[in-house]
Protein backbone atom coordinates (compact mmCIF):
# COMPACT_ATOMS: atom_id res chain seq x y z
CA UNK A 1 21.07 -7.93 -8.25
CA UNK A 2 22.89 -5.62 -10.64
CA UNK A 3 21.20 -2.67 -11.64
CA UNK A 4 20.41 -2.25 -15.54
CA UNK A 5 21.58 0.22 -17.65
CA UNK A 6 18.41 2.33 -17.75
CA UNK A 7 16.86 3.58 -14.31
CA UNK A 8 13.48 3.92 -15.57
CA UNK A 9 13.33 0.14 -16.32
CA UNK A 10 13.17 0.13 -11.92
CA UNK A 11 10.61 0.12 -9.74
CA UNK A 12 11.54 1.65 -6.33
CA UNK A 13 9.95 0.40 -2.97
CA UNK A 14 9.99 0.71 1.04
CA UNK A 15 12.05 -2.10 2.78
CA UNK A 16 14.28 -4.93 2.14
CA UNK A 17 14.46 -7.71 -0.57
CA UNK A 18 11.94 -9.90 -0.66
CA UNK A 19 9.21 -7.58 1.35
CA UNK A 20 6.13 -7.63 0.44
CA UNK A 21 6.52 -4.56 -1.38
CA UNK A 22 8.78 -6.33 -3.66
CA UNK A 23 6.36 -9.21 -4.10
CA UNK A 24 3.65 -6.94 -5.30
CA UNK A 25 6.51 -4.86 -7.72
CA UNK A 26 7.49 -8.50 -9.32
CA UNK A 27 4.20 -10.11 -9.63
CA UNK A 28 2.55 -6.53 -11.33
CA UNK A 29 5.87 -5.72 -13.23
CA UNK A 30 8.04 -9.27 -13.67
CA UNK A 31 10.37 -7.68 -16.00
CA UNK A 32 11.33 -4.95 -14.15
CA UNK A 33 14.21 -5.08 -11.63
CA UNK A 34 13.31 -3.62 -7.75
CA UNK A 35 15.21 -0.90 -6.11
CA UNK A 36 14.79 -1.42 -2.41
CA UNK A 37 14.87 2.07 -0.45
CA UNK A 38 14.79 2.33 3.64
CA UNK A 39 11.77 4.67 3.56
CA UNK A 40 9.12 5.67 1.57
CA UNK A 41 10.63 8.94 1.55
CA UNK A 42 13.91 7.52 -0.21
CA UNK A 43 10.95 5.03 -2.75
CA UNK A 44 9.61 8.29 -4.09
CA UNK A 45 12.87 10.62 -4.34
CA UNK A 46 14.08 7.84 -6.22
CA UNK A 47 11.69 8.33 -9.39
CA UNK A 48 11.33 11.71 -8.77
CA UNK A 49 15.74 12.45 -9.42
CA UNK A 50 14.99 9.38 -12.32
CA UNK A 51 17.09 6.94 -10.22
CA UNK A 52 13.72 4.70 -11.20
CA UNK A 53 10.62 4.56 -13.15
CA UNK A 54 8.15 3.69 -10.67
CA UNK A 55 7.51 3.46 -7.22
CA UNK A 56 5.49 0.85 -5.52
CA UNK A 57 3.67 2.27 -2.26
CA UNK A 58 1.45 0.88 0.11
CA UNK A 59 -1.45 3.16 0.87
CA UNK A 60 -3.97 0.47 3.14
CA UNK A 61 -4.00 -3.03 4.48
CA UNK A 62 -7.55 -4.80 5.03
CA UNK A 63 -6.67 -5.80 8.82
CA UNK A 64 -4.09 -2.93 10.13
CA UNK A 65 -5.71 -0.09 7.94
CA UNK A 66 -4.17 2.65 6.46
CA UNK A 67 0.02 2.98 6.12
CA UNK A 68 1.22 5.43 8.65
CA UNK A 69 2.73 9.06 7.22
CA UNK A 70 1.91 7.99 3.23
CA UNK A 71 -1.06 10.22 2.82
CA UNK A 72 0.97 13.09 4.00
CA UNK A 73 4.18 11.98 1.67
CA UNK A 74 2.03 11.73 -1.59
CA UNK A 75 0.47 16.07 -2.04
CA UNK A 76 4.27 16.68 -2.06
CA UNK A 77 5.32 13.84 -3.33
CA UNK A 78 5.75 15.67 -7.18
CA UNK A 79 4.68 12.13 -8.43
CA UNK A 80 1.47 11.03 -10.13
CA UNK A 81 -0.12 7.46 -9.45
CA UNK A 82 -1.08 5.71 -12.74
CA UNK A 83 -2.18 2.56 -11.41
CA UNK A 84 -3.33 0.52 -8.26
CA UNK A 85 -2.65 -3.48 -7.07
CA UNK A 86 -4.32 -5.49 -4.90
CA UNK A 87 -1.82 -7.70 -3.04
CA UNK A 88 -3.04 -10.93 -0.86
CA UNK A 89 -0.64 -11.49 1.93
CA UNK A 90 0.19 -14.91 2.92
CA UNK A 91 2.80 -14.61 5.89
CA UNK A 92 4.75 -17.69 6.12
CA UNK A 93 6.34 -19.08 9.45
CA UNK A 94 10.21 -18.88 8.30
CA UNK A 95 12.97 -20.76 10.27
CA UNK A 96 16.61 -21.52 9.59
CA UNK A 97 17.10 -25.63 8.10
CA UNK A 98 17.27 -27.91 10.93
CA UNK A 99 14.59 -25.97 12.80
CA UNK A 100 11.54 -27.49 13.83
CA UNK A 101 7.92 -26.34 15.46
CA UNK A 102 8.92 -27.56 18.64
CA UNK A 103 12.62 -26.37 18.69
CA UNK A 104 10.86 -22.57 18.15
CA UNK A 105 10.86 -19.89 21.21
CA UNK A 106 11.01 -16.62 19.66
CA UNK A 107 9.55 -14.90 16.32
CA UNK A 108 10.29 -11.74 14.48
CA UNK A 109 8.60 -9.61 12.58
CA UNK A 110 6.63 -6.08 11.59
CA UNK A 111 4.64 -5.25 14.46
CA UNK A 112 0.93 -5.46 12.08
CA UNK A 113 2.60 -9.06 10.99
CA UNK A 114 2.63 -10.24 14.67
CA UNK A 115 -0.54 -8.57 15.67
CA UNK A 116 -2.11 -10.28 12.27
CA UNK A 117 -0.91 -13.90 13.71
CA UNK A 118 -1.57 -13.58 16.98
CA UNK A 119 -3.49 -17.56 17.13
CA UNK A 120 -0.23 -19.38 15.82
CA UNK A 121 2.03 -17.05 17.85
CA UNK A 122 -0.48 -17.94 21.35
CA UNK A 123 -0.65 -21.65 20.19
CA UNK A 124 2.99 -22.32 19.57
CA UNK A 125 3.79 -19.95 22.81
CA UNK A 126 6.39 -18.20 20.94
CA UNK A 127 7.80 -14.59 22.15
CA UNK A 128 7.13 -12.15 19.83
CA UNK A 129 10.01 -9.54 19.09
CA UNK A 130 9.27 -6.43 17.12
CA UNK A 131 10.79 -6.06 14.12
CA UNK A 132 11.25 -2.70 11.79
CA UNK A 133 10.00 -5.23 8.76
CA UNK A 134 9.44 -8.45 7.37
CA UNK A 135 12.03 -8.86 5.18
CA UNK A 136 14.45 -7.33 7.56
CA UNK A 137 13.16 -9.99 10.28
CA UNK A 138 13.78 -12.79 8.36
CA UNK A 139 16.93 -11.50 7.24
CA UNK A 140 18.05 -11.11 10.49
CA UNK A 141 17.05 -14.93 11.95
CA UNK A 142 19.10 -16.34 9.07
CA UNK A 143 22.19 -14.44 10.30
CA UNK A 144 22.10 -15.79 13.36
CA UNK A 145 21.15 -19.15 12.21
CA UNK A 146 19.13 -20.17 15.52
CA UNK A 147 16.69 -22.91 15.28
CA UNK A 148 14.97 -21.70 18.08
CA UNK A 149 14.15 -17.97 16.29
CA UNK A 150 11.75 -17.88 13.31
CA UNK A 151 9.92 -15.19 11.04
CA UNK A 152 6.96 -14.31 9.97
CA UNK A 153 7.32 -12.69 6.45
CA UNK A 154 6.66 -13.37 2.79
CA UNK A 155 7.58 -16.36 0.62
CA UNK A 156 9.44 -14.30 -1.02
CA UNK A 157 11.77 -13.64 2.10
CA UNK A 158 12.22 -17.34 2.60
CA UNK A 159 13.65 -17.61 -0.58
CA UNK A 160 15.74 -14.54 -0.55
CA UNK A 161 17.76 -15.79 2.33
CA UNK A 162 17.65 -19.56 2.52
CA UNK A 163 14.69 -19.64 4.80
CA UNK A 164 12.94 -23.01 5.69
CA UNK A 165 8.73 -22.30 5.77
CA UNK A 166 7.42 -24.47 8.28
CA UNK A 167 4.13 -23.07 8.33
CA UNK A 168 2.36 -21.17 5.44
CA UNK A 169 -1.10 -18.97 5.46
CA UNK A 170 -0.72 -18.34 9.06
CA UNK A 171 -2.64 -14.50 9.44
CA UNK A 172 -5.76 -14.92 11.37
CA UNK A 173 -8.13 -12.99 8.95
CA UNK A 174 -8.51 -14.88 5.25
CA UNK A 175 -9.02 -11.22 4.09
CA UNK A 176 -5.51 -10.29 5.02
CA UNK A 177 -5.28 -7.87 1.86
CA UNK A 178 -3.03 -4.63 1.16
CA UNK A 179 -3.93 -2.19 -1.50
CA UNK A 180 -0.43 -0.60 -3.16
CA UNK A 181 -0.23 2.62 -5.51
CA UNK A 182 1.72 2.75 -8.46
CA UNK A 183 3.60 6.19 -8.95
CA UNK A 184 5.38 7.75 -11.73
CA UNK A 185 6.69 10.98 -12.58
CA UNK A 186 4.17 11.77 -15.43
CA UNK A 187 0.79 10.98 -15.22
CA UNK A 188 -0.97 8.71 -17.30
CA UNK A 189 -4.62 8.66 -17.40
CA UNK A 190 -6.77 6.15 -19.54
CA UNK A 191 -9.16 7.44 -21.91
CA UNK A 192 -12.73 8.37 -20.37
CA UNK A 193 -15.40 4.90 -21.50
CA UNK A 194 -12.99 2.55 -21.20
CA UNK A 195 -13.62 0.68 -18.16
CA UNK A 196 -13.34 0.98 -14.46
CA UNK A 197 -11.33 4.34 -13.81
CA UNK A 198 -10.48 5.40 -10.15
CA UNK A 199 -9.83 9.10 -9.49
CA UNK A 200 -7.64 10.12 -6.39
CA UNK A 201 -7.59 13.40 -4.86
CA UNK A 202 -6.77 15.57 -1.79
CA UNK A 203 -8.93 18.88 -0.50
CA UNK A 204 -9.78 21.11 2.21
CA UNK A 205 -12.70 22.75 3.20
CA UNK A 206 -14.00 26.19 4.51
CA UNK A 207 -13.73 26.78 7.88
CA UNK A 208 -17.52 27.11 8.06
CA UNK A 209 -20.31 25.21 8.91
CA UNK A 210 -21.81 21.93 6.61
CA UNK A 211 -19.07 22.80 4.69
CA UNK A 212 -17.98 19.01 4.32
CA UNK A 213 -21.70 18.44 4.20
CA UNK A 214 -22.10 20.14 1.32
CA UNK A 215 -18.93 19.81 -0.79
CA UNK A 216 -19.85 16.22 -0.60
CA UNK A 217 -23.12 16.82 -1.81
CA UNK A 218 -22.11 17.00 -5.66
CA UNK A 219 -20.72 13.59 -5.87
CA UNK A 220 -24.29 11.85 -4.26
CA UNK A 221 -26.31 14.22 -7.04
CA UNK A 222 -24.21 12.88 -9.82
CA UNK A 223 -24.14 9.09 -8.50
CA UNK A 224 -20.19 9.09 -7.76
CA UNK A 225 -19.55 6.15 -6.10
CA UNK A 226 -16.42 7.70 -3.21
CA UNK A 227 -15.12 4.51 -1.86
CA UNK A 228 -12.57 6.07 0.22
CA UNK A 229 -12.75 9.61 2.70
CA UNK A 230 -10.37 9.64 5.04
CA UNK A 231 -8.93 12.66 7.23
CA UNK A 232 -5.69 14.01 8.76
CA UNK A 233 -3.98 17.05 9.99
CA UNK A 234 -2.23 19.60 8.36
CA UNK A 235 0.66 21.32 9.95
CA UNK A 236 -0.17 20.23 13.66
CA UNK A 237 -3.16 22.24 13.72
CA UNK A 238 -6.91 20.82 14.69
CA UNK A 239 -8.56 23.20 12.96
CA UNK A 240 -6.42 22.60 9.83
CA UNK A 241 -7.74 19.24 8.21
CA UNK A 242 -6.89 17.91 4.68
CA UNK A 243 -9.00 15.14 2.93
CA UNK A 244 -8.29 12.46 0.55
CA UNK A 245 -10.64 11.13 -1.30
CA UNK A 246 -11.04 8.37 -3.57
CA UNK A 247 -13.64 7.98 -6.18
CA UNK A 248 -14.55 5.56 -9.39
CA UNK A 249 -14.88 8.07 -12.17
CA UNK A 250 -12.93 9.94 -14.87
CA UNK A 251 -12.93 13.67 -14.57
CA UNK A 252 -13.20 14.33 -18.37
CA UNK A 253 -16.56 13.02 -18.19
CA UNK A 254 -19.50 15.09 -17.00
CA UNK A 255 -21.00 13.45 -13.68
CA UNK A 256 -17.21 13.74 -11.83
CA UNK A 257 -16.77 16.93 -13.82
CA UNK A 258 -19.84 18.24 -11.94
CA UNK A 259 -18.95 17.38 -8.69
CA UNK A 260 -15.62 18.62 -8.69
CA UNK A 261 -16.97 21.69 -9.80
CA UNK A 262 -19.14 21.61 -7.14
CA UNK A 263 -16.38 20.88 -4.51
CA UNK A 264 -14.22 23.41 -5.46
CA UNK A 265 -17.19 25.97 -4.53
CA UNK A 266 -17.11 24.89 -1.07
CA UNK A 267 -13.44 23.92 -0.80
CA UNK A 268 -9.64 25.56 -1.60
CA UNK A 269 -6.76 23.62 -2.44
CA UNK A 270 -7.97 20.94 -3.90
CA UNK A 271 -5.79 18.46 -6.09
CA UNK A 272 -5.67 15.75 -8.10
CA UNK A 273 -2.89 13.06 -7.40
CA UNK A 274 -4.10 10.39 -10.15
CA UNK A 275 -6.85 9.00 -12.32
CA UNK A 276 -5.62 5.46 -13.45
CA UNK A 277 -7.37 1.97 -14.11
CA UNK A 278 -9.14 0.51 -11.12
CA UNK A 279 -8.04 -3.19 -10.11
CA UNK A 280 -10.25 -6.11 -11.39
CA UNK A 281 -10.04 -6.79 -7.13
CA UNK A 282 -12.97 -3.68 -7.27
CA UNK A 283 -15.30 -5.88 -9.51
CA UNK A 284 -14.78 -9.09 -7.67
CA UNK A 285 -15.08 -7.83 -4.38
CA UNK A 286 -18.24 -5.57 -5.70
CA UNK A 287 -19.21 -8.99 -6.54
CA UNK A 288 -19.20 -10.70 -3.93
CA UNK A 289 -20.97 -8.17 -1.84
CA UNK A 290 -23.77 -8.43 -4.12
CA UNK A 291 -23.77 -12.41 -3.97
């Protein structure tokens, strides 16, 4: 695809054409054009030296979890995240033309992709090969041109390079769902009372007892909903950790205001990395936990 005139009419993600990166960048922005970068480190250099307007980043999948080294990336990242997308992944079983079920011995793919069809994989007694990604895997098996090699990746992929699908839907778990964050070099945060707001943020707290205990204790006194509290290291130490947080609240308005305040009392360093629209995938699956 040749690039437009104007870099900020990109968006900027990890992997090859027609990963599932790029599905989520097309079907949330259709009229942009995708830059695709080898790592996530390249995706967010890109928009920060204006070589795009947006970055697409995956931050957690619903079956493998969170995305390896991209809470560490984001605190330094110099970018802001101004919006999230919920992205239902339907791997497909891709083959060159001319191949067939039975003519199948080997498949490629993203080690979570092969791990997340392990029952068509065991049932069609195919040897699974590792891939570094999808897209790349499927890439790869139309090179080569084998009937007896297939991929698991996106629809997408199969159209990208003259795939054949000969099997769609074929992840184990019918929640196979990953959760991407949009990033941009400025922020942009809707206006407090006007729907569903999420607030992301990292921190770190005293090196003293409770003190997690009680920096937390703001956001249950002010009815913060935190859907998200996840830890890591900082800096290879154990007694060094960093949290990130996520929350659904604006911090202009006074219950989130509170607790934050209340946080910082007990914590240093902490930071706010976005407050944008929360996905109408929130509601429905908010929803269907209350049906």
């Amino acid at each position: 695809m040749t690039a437009p005139k104007n870099p900020d009419s990109l968006i900027a993600f990890q992997g090859a054409p027609g990963a599932y990166s790029d599905l989520a960048c097309r079907e949330v922005f259709p009229k942009r054009a995708t830059l695709p970068c080898a790592a996530f480190e390249d995706a967010i250099a890109a928009v920060r030296r204006g070589r795009a307007g947006l970055a697409m980043l995956p931050i957690e999948n619903s079956v493998a979890g969170r995305v390896a080294d991209i809470h560490h990336l984001m605190p330094q990242s110099g970018l802001h995240i101004i919006g999230e997308h919920f992205q239902r992944v339907n791997h497909h079983l891709l083959a060159p033309k001319g191949a067939t079920l039975k003519s199948l011995k080997t498949v490629r793919s993203h080690v979570h992709a092969l791990s997340q069809c392990r029952t068509l994989i065991r049932k069609l007694g195919l040897k699974p090969i590792v891939a570094a990604d999808t897209a790349g895997a499927a890439a790869e098996v139309a090179e080569r041109g084998d009937p007896g090699e297939a991929a698991i990746a996106s629809a997408l992929a199969g159209k990208t390079y003259g795939l054949v699908s000969l099997k769609q839907n074929i992840e184990d778990a019918e929640h196979n769902t990953t959760r991407f964050l949009v990033m941009a070099r400025e922020p942009k945060r809707p206006k407090p009372g006007t729907g569903l707001v999420v607030t992301t943020f990292v921190f770190r707290v005293r090196n003293v007892p409770a003190a997690l205990y009680k920096a937390m204790g703001g956001f249950a006194t002010n009815g913060i909903n935190m859907t998200k509290l996840e830890s890591y290291m900082m800096g290879g130490r154990f007694t060094a950790t960093q949290f990130y947080a996520d929350v659904e609240a604006h911090p202009a308005e006074r219950p989130l205001s509170l607790a934050l305040e209340e946080l910082r009392f007990f914590s240093h360093e902490v930071h706010i990395l976005g407050v944008y629209p929360g996905h109408p995938f929130r509601r429905d699956a908010t929803q269907s936990e209350a049906d």
